[in-house]
Structure formats: structure tokens, C-alpha cells
N, C-alpha and C. Protein backbone atom coordinates (compact mmCIF):
# COMPACT_ATOMS: atom_id res chain seq x y z
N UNK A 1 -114.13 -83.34 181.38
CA UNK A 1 -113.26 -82.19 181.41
C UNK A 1 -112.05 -82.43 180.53
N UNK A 2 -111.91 -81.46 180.08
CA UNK A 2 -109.89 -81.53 179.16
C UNK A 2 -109.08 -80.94 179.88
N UNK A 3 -107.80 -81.50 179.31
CA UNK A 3 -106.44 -81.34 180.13
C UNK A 3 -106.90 -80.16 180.80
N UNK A 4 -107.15 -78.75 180.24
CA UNK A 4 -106.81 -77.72 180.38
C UNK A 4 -107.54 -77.63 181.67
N UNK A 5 -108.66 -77.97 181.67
CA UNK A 5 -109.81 -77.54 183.18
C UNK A 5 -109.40 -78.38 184.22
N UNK A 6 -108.85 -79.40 183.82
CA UNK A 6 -107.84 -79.76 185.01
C UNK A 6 -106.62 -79.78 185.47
N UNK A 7 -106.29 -78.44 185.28
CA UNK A 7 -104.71 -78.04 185.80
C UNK A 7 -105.43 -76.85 186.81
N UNK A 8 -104.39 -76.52 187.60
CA UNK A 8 -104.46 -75.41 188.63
C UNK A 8 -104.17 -74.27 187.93
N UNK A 9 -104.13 -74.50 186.55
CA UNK A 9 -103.37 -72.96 185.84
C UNK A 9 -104.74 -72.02 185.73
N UNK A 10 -106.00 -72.72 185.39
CA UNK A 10 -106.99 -71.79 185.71
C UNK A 10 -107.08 -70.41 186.48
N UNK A 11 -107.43 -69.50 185.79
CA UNK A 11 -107.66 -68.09 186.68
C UNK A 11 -108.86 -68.47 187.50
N UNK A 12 -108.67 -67.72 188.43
CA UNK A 12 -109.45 -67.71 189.58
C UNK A 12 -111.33 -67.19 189.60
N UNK A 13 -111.05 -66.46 188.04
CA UNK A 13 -112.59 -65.76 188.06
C UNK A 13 -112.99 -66.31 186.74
N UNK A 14 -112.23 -67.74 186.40
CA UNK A 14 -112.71 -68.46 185.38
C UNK A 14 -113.96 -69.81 186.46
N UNK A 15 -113.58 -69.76 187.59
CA UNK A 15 -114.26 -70.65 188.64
C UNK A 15 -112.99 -71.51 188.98
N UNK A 16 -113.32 -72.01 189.72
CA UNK A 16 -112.26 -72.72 190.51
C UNK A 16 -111.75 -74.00 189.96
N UNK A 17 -110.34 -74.39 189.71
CA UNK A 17 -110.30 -75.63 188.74
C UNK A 17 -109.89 -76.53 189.62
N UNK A 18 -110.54 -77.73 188.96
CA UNK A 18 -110.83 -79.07 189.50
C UNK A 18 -109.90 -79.83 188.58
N UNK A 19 -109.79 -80.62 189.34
CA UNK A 19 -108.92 -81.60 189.24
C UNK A 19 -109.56 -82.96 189.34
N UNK A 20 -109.11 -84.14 188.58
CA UNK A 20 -110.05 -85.15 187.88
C UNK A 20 -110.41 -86.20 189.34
N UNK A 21 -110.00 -85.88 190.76
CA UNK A 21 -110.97 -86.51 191.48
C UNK A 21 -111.81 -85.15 192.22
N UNK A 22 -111.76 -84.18 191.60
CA UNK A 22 -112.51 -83.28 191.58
C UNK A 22 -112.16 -82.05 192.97
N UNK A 23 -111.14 -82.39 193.66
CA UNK A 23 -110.51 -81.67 195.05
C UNK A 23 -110.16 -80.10 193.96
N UNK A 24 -110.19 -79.10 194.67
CA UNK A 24 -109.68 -77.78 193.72
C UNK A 24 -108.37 -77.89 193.88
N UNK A 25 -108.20 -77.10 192.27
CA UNK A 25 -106.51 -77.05 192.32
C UNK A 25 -106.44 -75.44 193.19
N UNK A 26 -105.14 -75.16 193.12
CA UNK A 26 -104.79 -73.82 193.41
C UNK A 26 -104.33 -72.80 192.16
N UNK A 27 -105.01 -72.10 191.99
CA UNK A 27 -104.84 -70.92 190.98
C UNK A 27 -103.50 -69.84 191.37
N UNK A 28 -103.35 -69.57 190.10
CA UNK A 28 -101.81 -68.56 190.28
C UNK A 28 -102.25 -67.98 191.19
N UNK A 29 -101.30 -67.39 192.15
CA UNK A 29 -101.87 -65.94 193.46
C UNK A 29 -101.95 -64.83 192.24
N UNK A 30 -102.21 -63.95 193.16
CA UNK A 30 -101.86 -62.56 192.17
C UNK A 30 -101.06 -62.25 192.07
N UNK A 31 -99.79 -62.78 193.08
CA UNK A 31 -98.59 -62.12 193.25
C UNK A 31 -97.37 -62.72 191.86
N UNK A 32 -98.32 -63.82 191.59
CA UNK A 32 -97.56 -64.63 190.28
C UNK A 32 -98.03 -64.32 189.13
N UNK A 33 -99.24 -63.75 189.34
CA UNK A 33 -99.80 -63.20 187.87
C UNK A 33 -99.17 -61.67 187.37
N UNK A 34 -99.22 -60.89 188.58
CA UNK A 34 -98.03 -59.80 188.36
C UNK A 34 -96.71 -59.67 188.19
N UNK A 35 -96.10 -60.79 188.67
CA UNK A 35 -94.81 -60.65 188.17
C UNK A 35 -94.54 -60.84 186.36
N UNK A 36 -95.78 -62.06 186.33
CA UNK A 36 -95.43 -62.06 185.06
C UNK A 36 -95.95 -61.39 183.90
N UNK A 37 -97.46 -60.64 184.31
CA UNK A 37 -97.62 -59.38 183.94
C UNK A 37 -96.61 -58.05 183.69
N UNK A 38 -95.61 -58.06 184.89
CA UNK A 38 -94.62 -56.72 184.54
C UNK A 38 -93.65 -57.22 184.27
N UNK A 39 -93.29 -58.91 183.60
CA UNK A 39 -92.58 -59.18 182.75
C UNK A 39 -92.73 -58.68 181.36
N UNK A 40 -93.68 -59.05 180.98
CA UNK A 40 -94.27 -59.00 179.29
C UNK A 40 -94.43 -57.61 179.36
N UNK A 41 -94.75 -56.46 180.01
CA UNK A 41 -94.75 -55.13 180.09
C UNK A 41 -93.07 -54.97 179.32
N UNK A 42 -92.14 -55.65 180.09
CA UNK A 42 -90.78 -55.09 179.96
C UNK A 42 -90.30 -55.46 178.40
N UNK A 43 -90.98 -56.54 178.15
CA UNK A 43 -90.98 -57.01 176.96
C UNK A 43 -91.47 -56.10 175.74
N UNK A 44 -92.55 -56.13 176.47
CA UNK A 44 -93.28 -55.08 175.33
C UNK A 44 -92.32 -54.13 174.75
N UNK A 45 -92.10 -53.47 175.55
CA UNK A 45 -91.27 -52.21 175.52
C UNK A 45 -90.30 -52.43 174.78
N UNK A 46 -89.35 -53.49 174.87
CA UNK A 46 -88.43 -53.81 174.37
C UNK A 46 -88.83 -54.29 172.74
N UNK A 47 -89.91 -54.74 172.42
CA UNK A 47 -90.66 -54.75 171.07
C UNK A 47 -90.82 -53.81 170.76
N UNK A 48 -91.56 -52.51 171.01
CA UNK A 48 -91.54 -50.68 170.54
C UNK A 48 -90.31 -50.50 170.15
N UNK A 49 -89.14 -50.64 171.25
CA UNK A 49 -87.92 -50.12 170.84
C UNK A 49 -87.19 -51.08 169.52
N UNK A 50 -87.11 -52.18 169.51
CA UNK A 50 -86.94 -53.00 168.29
C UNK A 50 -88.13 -52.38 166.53
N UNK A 51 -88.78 -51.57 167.28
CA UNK A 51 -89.67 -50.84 166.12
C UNK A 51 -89.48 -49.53 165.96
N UNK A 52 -89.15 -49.26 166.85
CA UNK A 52 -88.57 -47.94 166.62
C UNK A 52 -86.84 -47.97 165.67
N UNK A 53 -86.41 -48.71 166.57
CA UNK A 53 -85.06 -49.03 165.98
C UNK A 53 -84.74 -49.29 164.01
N UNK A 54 -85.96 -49.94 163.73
CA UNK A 54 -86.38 -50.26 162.41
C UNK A 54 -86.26 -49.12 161.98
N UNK A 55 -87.57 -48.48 162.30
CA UNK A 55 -88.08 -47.40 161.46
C UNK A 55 -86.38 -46.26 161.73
N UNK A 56 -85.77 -45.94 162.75
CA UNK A 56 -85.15 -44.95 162.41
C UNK A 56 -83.08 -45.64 162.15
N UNK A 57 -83.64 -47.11 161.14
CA UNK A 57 -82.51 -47.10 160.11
C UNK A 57 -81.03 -47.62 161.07
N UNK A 58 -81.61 -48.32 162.21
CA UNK A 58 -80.31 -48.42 163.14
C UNK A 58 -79.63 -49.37 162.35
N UNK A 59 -78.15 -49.23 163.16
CA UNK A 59 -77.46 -50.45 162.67
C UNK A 59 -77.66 -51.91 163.37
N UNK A 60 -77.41 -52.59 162.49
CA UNK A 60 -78.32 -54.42 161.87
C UNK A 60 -77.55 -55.04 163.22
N UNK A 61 -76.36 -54.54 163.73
CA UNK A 61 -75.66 -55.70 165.08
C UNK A 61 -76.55 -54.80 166.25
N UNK A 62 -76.97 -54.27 166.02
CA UNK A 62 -77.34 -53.12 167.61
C UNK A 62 -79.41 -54.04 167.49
N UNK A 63 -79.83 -53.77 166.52
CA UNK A 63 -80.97 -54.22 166.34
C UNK A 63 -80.68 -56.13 166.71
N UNK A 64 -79.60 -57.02 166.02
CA UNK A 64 -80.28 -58.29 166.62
C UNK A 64 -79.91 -58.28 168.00
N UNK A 65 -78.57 -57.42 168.56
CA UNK A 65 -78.43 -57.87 169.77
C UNK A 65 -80.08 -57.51 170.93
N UNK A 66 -80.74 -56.44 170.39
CA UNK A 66 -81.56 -56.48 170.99
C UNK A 66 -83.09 -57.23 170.88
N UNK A 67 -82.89 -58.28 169.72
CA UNK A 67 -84.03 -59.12 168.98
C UNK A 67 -83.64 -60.05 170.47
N UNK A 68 -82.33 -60.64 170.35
CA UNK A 68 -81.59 -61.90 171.29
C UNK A 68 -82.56 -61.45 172.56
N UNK A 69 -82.34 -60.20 173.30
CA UNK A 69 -82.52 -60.22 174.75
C UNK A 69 -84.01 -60.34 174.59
N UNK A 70 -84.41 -59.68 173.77
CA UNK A 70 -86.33 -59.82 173.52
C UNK A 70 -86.71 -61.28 174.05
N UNK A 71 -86.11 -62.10 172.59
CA UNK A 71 -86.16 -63.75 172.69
C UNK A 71 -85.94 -64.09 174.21
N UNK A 72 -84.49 -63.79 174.99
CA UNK A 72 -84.15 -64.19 176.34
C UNK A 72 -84.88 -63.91 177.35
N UNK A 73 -85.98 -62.61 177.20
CA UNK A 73 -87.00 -62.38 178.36
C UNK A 73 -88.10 -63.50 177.73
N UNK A 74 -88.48 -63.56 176.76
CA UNK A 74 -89.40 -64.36 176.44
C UNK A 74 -89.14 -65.96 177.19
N UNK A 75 -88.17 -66.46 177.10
CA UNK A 75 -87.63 -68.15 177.19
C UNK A 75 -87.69 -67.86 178.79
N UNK A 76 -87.41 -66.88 179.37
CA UNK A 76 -87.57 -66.66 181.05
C UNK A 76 -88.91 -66.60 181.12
N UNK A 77 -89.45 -66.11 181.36
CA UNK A 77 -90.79 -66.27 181.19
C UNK A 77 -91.70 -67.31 180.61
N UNK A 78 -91.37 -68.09 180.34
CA UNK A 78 -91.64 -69.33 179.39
C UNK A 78 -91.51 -70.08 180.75
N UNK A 79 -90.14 -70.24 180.56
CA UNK A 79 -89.60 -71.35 182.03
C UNK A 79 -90.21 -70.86 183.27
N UNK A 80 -90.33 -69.90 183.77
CA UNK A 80 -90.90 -69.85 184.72
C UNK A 80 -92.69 -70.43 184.96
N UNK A 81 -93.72 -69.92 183.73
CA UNK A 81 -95.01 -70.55 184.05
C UNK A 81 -94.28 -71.85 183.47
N UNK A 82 -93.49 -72.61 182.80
CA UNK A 82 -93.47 -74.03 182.44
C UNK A 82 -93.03 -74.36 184.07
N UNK A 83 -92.29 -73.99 184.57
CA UNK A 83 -91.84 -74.60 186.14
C UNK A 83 -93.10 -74.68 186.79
N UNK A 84 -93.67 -73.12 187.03
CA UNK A 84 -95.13 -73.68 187.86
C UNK A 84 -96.12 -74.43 187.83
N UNK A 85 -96.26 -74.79 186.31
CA UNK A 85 -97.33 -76.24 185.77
C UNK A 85 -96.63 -77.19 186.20
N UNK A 86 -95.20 -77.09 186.08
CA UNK A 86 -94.76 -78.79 186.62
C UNK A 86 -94.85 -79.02 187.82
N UNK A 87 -94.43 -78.28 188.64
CA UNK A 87 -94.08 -78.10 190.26
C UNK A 87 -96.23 -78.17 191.10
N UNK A 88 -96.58 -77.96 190.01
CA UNK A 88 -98.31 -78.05 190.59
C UNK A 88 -98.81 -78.96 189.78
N UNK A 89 -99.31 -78.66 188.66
CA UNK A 89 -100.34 -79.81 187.74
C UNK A 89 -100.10 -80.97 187.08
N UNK A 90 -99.01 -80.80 187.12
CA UNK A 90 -98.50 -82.44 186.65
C UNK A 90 -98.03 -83.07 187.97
N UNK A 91 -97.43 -82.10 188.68
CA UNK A 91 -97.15 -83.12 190.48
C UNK A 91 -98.70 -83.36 190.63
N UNK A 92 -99.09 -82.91 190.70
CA UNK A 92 -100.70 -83.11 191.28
C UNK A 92 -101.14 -84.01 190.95
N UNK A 93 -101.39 -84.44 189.53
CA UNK A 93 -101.76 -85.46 188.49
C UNK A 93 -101.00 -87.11 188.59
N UNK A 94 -99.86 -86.54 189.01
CA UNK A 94 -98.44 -87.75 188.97
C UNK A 94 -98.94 -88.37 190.54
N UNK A 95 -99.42 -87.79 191.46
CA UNK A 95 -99.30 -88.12 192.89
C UNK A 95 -100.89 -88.86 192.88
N UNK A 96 -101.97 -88.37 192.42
CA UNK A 96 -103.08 -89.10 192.13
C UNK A 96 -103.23 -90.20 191.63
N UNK A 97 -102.21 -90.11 190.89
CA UNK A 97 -101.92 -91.68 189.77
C UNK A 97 -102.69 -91.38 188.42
N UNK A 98 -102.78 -90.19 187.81
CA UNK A 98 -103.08 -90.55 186.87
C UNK A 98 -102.53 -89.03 185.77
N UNK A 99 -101.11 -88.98 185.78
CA UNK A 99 -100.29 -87.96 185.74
C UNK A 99 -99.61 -88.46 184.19
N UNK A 100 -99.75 -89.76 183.27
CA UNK A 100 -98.79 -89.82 182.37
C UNK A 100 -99.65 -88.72 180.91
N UNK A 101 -101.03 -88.21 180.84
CA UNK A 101 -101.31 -87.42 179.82
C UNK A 101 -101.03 -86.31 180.41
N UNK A 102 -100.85 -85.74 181.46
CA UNK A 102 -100.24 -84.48 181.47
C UNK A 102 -98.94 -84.61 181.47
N UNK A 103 -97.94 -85.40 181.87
CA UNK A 103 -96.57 -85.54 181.34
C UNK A 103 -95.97 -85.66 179.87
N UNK A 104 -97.14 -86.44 178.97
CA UNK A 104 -97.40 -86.30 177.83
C UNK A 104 -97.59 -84.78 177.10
N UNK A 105 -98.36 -84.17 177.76
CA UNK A 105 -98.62 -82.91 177.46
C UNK A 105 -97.47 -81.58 177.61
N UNK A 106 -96.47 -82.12 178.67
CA UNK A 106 -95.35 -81.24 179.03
C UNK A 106 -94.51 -81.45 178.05
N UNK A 107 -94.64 -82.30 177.72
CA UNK A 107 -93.20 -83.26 176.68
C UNK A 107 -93.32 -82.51 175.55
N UNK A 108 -94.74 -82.61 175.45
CA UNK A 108 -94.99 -81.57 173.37
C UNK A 108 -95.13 -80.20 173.51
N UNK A 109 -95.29 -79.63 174.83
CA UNK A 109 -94.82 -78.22 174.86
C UNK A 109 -93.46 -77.75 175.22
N UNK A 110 -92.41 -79.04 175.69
CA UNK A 110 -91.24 -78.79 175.76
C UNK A 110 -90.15 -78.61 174.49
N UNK A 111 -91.28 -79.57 173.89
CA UNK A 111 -91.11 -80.05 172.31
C UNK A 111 -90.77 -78.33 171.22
N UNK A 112 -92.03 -78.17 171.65
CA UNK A 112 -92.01 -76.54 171.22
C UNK A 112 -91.50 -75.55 171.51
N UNK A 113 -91.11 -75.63 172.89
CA UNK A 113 -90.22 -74.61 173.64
C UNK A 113 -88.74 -74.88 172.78
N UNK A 114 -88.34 -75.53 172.29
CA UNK A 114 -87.28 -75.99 172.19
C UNK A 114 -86.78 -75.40 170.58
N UNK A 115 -87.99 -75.54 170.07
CA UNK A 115 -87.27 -75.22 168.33
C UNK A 115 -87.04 -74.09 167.85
């Protein structure tokens, strides 16, 4: 298996993800997949209006201030599924004893979160 099939981040109707002494992880509820579903909704929106804004010639401080908050729902949303991989699949991994390639793995997506 790779990293990926063994995290709990698996959807639920991908089959159930296992974890490398093979016990199931726990998959997002739904109640976590919707929130962050009618996150990126709000987002969206906020991308139309940054296109709209284009096309009808707004002024350049009104357009980045609203590029910034775009970016700021994005980095929330970011942190939040980055919290729930840590707080589950790397605790999970770390408590089994065999947690330093998924800590490895947090590090180079923190890596990226970052630039």
C-alpha cells in the first residue's frame, strides 16, 4: 500500500482505509466533508466575483483586496483538512510506531503550504 491508502483521509465509498497493521482508519464523517464542501462553494463564488470584477474594469485596490480574502478562505481550509490528517493519520501512524514517513510527508506539504 502507499502513504495515501493508509491514511484515514480515504472516502468512505473508495472502501474502507487501512492502515499498515491493517485495523480501519476512520473516514471524514459527512458532517466534515460538508463543511468543507460549503467552504469551497463560498470560495467559488468569491472567484466569479473576482471575474466578474475583471471583466467590468474595477478598480486594482478593490480587486486585490478581494484576491487576499480568496487566498485567506483558501489557507483556512487548507489548515483545517491539514489539522485533521495530523490529529488522525499521522497520530495513528506515530502511536503504532511507525509514523516518521508520514511525518515526513506533513513536513513537504507544510513545505508547500508555506510558499
Amino acid at each position: 500500500m502507499n502513504e495515501r491508502e493508509d491514511c484515514c483521509c480515504s472516502a468512505p465509498d473508495e472502501g474502507l482505509a487501512m492502515q499498515p497493521d491493517k485495523s480501519p482508519a476512520a473516514p471524514r464523517t459527512l458532517e466534515e466533508k460538508q463543511r468543507i464542501i460549503n467552504r469551497l462553494k463560498r470560495v467559488e463564488g468569491q472567484i466569479r466575483g473576482l471575474q466578474k470584477m475583471i471583466e467590468d474594469d474595477r478598480y486594482c485596490v478593490d480587486i486585490l483586496i478581494q484576491l487576499s480574502a480568496a487566498q485567506a478562505a483558501l489557507k483556512k481550509i487548507g489548515f483545517s483538512v491539514l489539522e485533521r490528517h495530523a490529529k488522525s493519520c499521522v497520530a495513528k501512524a506515530i502511536e503504532e510506531g511507525h509514523g516518521s514517513d508520514q511525518i515526513n510527508e506533513l513536513l513537504k506539504v507544510l513545505q508547500q503550504f508555506y510558499k
